[in-house]
C-alpha atoms as a PDB file:
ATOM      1  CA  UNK A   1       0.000   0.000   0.000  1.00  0.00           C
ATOM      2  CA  UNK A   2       2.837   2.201   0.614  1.00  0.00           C
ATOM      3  CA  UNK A   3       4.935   1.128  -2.450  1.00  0.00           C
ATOM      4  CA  UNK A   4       6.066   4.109  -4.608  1.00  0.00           C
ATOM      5  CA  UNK A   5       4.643   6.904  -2.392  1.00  0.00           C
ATOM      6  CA  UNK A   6       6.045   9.574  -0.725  1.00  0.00           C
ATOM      7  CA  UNK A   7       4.790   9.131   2.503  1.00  0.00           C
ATOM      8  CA  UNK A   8       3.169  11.227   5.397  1.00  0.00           C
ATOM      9  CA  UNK A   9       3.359   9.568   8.916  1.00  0.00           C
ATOM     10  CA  UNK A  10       1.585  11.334  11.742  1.00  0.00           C
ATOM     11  CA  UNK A  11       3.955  11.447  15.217  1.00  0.00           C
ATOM     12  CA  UNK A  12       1.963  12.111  18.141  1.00  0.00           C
ATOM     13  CA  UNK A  13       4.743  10.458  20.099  1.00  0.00           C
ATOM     14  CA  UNK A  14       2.482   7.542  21.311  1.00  0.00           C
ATOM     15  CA  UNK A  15       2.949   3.699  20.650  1.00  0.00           C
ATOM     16  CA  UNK A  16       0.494   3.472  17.498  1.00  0.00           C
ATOM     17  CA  UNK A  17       3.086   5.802  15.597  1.00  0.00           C
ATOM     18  CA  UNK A  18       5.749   4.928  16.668  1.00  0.00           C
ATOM     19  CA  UNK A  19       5.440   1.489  16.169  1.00  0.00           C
ATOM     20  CA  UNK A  20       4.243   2.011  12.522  1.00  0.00           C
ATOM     21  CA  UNK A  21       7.527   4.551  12.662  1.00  0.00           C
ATOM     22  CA  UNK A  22       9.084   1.427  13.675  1.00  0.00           C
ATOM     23  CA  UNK A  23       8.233  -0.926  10.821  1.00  0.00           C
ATOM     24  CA  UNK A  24       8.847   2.023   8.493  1.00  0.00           C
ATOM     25  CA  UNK A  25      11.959   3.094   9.936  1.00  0.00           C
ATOM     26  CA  UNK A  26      14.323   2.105   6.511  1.00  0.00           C
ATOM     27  CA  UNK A  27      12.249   3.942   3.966  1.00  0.00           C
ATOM     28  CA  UNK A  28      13.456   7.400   3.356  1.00  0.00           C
ATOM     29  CA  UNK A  29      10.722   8.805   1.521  1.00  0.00           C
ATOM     30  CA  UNK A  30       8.286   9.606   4.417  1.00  0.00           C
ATOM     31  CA  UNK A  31       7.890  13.451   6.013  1.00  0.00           C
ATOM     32  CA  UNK A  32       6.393  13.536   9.860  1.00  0.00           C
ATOM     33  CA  UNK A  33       4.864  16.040  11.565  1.00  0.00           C
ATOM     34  CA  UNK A  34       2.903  16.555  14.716  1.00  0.00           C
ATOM     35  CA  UNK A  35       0.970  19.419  16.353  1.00  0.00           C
ATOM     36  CA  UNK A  36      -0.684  20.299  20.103  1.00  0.00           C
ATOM     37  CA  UNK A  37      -2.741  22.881  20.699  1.00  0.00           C
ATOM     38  CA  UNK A  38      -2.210  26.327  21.622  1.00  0.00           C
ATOM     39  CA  UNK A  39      -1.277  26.494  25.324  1.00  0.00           C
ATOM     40  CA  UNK A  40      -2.086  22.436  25.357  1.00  0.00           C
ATOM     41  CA  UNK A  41      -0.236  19.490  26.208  1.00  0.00           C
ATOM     42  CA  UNK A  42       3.235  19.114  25.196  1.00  0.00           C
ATOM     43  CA  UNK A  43       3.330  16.722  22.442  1.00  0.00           C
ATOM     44  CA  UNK A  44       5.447  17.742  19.703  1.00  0.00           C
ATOM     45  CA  UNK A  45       8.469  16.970  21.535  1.00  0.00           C
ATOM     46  CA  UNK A  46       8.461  13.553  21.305  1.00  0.00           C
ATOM     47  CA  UNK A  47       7.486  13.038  17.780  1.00  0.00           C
ATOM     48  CA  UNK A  48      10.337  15.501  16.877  1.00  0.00           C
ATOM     49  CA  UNK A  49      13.239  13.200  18.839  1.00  0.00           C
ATOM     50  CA  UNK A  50      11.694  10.177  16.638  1.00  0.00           C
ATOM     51  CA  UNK A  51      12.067  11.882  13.494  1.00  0.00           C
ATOM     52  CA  UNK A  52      15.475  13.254  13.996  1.00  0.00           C
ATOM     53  CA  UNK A  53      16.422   9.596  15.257  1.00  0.00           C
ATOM     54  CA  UNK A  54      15.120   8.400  11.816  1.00  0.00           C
ATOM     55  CA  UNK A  55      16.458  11.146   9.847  1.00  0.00           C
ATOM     56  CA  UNK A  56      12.834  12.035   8.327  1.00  0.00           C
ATOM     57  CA  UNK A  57      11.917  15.685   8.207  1.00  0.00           C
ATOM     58  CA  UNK A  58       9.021  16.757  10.533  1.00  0.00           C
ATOM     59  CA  UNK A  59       6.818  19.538  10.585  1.00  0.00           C
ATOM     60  CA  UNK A  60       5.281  20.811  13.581  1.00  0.00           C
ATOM     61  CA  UNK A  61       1.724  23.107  13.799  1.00  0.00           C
ATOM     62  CA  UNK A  62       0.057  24.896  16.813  1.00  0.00           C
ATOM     63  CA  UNK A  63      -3.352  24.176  16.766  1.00  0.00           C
ATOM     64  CA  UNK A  64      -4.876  28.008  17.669  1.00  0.00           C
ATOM     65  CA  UNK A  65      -8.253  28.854  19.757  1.00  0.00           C
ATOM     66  CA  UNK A  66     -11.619  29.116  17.970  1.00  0.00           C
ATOM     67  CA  UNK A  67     -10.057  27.244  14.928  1.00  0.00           C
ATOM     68  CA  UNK A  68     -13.048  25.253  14.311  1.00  0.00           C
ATOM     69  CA  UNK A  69     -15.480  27.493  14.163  1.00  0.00           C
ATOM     70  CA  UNK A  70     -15.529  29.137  10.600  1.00  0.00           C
ATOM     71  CA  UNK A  71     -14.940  25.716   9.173  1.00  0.00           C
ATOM     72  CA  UNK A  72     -17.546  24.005  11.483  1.00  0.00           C
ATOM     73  CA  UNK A  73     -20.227  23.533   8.643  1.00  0.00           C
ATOM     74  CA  UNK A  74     -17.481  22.198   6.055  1.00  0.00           C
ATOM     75  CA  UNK A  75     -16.637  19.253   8.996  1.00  0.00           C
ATOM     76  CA  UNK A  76     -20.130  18.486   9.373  1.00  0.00           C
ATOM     77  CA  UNK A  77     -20.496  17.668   5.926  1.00  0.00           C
ATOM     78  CA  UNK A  78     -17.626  15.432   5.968  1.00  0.00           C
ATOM     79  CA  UNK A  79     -18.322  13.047   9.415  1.00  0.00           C
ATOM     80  CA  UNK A  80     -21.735  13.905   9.788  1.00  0.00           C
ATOM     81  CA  UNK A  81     -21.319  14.648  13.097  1.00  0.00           C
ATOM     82  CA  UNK A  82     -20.531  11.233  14.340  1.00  0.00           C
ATOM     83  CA  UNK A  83     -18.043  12.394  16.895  1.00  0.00           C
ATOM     84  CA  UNK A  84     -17.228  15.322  18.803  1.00  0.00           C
ATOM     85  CA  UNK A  85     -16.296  18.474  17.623  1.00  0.00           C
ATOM     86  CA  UNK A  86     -13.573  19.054  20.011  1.00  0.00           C
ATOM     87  CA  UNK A  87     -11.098  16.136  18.588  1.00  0.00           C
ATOM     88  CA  UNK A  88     -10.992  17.126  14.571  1.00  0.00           C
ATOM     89  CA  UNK A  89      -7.715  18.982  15.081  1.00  0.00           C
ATOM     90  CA  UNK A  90      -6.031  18.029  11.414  1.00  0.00           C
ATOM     91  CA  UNK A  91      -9.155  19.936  10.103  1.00  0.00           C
ATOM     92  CA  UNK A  92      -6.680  23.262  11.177  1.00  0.00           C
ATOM     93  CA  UNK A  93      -3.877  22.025   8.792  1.00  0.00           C
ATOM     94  CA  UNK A  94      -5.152  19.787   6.351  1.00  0.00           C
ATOM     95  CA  UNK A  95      -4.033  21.856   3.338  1.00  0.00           C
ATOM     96  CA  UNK A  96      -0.140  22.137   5.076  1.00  0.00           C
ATOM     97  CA  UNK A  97      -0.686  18.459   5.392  1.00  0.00           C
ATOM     98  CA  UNK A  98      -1.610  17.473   1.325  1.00  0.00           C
ATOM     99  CA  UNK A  99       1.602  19.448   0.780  1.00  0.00           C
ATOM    100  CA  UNK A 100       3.964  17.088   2.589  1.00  0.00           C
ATOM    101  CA  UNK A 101       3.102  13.918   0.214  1.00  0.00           C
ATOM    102  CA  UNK A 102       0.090  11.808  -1.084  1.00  0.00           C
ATOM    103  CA  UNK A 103       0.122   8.867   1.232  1.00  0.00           C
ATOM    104  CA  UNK A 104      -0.958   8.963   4.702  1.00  0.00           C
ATOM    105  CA  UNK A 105      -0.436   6.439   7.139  1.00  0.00           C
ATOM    106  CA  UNK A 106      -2.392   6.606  10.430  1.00  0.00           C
ATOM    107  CA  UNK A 107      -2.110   4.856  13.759  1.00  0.00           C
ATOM    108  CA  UNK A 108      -5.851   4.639  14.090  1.00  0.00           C
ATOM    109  CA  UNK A 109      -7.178   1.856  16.523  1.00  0.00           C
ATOM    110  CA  UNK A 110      -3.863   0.657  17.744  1.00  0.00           C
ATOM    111  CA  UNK A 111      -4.310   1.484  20.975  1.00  0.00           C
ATOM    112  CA  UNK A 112      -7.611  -0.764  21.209  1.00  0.00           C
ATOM    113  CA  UNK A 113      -6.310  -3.950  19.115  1.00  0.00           C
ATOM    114  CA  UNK A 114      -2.742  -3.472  21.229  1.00  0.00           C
ATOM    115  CA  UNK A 115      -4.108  -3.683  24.667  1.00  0.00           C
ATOM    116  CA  UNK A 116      -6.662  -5.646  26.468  1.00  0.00           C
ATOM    117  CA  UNK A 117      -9.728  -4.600  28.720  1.00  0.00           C
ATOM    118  CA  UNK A 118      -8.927  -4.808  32.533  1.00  0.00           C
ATOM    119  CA  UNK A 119     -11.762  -6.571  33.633  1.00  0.00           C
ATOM    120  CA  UNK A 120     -12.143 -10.087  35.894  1.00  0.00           C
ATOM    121  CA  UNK A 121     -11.870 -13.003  33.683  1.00  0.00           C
ATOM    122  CA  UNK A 122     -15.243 -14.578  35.334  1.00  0.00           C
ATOM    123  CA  UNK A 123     -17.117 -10.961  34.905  1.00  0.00           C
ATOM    124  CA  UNK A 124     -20.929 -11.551  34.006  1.00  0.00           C
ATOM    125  CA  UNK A 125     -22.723 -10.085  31.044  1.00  0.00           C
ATOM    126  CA  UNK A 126     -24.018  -7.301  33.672  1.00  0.00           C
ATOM    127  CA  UNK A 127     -20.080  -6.524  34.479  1.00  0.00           C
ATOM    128  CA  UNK A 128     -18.740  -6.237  31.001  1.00  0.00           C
ATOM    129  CA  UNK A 129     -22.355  -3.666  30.033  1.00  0.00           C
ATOM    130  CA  UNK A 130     -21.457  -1.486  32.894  1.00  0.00           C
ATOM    131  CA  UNK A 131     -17.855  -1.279  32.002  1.00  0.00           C
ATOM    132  CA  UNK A 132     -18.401  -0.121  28.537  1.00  0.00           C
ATOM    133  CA  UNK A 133     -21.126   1.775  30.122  1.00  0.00           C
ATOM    134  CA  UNK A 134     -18.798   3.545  32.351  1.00  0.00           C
ATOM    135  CA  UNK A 135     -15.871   4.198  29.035  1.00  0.00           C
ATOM    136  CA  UNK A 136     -18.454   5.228  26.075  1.00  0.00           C
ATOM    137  CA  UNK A 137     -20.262   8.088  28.144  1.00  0.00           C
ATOM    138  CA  UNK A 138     -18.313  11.146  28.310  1.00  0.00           C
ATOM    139  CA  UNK A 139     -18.404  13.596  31.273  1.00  0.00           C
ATOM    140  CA  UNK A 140     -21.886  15.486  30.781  1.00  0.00           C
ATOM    141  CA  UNK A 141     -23.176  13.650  27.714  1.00  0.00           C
ATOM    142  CA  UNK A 142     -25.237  11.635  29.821  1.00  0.00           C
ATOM    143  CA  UNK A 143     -26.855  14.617  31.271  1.00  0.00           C
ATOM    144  CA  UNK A 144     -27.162  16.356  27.772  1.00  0.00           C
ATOM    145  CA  UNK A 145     -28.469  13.314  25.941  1.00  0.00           C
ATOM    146  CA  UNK A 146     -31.223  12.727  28.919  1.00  0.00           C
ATOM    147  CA  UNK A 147     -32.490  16.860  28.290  1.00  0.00           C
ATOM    148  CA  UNK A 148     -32.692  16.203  24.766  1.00  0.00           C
ATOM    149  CA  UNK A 149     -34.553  12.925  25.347  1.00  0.00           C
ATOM    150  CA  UNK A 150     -37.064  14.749  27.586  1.00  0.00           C
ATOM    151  CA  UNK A 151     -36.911  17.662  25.337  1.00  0.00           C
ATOM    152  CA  UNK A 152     -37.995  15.368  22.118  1.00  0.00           C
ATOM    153  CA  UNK A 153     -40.519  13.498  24.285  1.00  0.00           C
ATOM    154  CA  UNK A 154     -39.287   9.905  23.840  1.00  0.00           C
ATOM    155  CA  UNK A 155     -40.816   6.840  26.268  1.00  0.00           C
ATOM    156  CA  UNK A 156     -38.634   5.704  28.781  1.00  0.00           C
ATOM    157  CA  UNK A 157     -35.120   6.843  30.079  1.00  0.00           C
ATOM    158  CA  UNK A 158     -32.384   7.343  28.561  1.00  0.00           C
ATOM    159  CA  UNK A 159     -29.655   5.834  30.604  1.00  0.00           C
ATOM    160  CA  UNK A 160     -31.767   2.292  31.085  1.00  0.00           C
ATOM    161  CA  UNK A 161     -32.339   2.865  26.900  1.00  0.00           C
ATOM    162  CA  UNK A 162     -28.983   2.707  26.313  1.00  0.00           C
ATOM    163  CA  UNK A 163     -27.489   0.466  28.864  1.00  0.00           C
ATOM    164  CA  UNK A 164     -29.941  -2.147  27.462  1.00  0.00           C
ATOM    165  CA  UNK A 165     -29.100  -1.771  23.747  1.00  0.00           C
ATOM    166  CA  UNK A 166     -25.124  -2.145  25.031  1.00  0.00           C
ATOM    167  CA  UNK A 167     -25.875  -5.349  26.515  1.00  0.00           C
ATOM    168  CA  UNK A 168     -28.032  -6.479  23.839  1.00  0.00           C
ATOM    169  CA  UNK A 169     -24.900  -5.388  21.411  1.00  0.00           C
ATOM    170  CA  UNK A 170     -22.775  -7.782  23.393  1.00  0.00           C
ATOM    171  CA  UNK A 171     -24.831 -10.706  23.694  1.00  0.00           C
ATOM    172  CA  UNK A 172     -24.650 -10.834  19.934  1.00  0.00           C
ATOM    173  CA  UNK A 173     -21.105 -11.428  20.221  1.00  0.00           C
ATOM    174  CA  UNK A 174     -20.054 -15.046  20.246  1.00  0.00           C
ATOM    175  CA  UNK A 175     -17.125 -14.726  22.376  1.00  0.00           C
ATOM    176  CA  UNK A 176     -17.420 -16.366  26.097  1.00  0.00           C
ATOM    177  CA  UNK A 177     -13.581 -14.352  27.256  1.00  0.00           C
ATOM    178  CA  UNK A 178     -14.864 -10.575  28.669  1.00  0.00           C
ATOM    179  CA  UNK A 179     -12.056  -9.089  27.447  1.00  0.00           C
ATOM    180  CA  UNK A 180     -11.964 -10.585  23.923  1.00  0.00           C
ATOM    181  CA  UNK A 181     -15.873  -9.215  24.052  1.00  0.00           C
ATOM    182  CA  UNK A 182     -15.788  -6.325  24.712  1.00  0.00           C
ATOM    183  CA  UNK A 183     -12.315  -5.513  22.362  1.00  0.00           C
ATOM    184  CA  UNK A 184     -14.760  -6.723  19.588  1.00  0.00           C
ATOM    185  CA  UNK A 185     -17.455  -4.774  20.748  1.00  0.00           C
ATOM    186  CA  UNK A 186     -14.937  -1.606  20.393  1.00  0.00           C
ATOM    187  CA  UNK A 187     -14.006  -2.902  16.817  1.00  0.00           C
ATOM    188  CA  UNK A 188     -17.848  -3.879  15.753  1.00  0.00           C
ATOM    189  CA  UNK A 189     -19.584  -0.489  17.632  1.00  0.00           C
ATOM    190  CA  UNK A 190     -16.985   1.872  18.862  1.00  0.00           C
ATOM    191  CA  UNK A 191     -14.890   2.217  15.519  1.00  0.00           C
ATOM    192  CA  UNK A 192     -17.623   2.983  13.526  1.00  0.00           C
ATOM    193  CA  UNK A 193     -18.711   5.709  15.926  1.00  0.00           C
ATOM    194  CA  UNK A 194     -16.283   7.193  17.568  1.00  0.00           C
ATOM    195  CA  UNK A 195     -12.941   6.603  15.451  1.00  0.00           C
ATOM    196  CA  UNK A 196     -13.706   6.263  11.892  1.00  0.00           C
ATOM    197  CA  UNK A 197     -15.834   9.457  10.825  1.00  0.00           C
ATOM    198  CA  UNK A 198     -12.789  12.116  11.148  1.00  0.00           C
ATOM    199  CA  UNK A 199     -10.731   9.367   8.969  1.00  0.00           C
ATOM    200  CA  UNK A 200     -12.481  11.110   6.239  1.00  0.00           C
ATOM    201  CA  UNK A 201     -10.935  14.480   6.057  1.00  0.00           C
ATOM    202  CA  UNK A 202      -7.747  13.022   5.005  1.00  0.00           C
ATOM    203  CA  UNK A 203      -9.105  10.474   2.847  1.00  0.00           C
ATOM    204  CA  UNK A 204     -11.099  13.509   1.251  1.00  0.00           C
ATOM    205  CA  UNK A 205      -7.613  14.742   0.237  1.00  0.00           C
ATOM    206  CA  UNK A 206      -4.615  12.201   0.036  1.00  0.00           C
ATOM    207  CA  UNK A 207      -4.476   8.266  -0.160  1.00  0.00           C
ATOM    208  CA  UNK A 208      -5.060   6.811   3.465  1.00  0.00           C
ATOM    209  CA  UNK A 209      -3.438   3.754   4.831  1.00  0.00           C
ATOM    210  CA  UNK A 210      -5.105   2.544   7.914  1.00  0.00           C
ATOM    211  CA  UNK A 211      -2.742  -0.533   8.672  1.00  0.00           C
ATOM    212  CA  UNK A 212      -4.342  -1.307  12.267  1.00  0.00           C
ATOM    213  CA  UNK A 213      -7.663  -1.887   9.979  1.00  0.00           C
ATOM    214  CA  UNK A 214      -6.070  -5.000   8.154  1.00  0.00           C
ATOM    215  CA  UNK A 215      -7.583  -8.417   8.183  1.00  0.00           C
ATOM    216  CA  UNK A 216      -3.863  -9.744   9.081  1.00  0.00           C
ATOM    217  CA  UNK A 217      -3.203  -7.474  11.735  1.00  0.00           C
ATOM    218  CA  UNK A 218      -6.889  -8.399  13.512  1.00  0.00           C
ATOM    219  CA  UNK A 219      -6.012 -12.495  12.566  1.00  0.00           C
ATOM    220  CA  UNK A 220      -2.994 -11.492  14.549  1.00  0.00           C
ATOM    221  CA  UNK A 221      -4.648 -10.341  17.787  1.00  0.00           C
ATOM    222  CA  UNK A 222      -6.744 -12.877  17.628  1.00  0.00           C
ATOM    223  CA  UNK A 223      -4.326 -15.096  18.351  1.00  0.00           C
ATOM    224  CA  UNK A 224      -2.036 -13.504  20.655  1.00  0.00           C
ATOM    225  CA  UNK A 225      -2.682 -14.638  24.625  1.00  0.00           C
ATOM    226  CA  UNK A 226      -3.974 -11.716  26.464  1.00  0.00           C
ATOM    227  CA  UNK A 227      -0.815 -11.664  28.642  1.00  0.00           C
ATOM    228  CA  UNK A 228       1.042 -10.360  26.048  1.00  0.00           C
ATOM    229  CA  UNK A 229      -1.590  -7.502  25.314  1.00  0.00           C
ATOM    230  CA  UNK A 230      -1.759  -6.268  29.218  1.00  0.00           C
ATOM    231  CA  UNK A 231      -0.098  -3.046  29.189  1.00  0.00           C
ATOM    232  CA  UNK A 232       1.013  -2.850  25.426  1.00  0.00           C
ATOM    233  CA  UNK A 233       3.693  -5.221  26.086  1.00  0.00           C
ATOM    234  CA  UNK A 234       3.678  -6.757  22.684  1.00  0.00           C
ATOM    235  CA  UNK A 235       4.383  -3.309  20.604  1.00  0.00           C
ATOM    236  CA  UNK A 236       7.017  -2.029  23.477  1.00  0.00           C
ATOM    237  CA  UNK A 237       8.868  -5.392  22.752  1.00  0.00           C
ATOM    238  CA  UNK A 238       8.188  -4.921  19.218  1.00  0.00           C
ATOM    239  CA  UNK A 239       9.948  -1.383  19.536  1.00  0.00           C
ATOM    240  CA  UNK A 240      12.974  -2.242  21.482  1.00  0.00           C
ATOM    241  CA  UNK A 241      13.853  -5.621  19.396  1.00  0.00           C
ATOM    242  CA  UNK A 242      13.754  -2.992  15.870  1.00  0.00           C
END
């Protein structure tokens, strides 16, 4: 997929890229960058000391305030609003970004395939619905989506509504482990939701390579014993033996 490109890898100086940096690291024709927002988080620093370790030449962008706002309606068009409007931050430099090459390659879902769910081997279907309960509601959006809900007039309450359709979700899954359940809940549900629509404004633009969405890379997890998953151990190894 890569063959022939010039590339553009992504560096947010977490384990997804730089374990993709990592199988890449003897192809020369790849530019990096990385960007934080505007009195945010540190995390350009990082992804720079990769890059210069690799030899690749890296970009780095501030993300300012209020960037989102005059391009708000163009976004919606583009990920229908499937996510949150505070995370779309390569919306701010997409056009810098088209300039650096015509292949992208993003870390996307790593971090769910890569690690495993800590919860009790023996945990009932009731355990593993309150879990993923307790990760897919943000702080207030239970609050907001129970106003609306009232506001629209709908039967019933919200909270039971969708705590019921989450366990319903996971008793179509075939798979007796929790934690092999619920990662394929994230994979079937979560993806599709939550990870996938913003995938679009580079795809709009450039080629995309998504190589944590590969049918050999999921074989892969499927087979590796969850002990080797705990705590990313499997990529960190995977780092330090390249």
């Amino acid at each position: 997929n890569t063959y022939g490109k010039n590339l553009i890898l992504p560096l947010s100086g977490g384990l997804d890229s730089r374990t993709l940096a990592t199988a890449l690291r003897k192809k020369k024709n790849i530019k990096t960058y990385s960007y934080e927002f505007e009195n945010g988080i540190s995390e350009i620093k990082y992804a720079k000391q990769i890059s210069l370790a690799m030899d690749w030449d890296f970009s780095e962008f501030i993300i300012p305030k209020g960037y989102l706002w005059p391009k708000i309606e163009k976004l919606a068009r583009i990920n229908f609003c499937q996510v949150d409007f505070i995370h779309p931050r390569q919306f701010a430099v997409i056009d810098k970004i088209c300039k650096l090459g015509d292949c992208i390659v993003s870390g996307q879902w790593g971090d769910v395939l890569f690690d495993i769910p800590k919860i009790n081997d023996n945990a009932s279907i009731n355990e593993q619905t309150k879990y993923l309960f307790s990760k897919i509601v943000k702080p207030g959006g239970l609050e907001l989506s129970e106003k609306l809900w009232d506001e629209w007039g709908y039967p019933g309450r919200f909270e039971n509504i969708l705590y019921e359709k989450i366990q319903n979700l996971l008793l179509e899954i075939k798979i007796e482990n929790p934690s092999r359940r619920i990662l394929a809940f994230k994979s079937l549900h979560w993806a599709q939701r939550w990870a996938n629509p913003n995938l679009k404004i580079f795809s709009e633009r450039l080629k995309l390579v998504t190589p944590y969405y590969d049918d050999k890379i999921c074989e892969f997890i499927c087979k590796v014993p969850n002990e080797y998953l705990q705590d990313r151990k499997i990529q960190i190894k995977y780092i330090k033996d390249k």
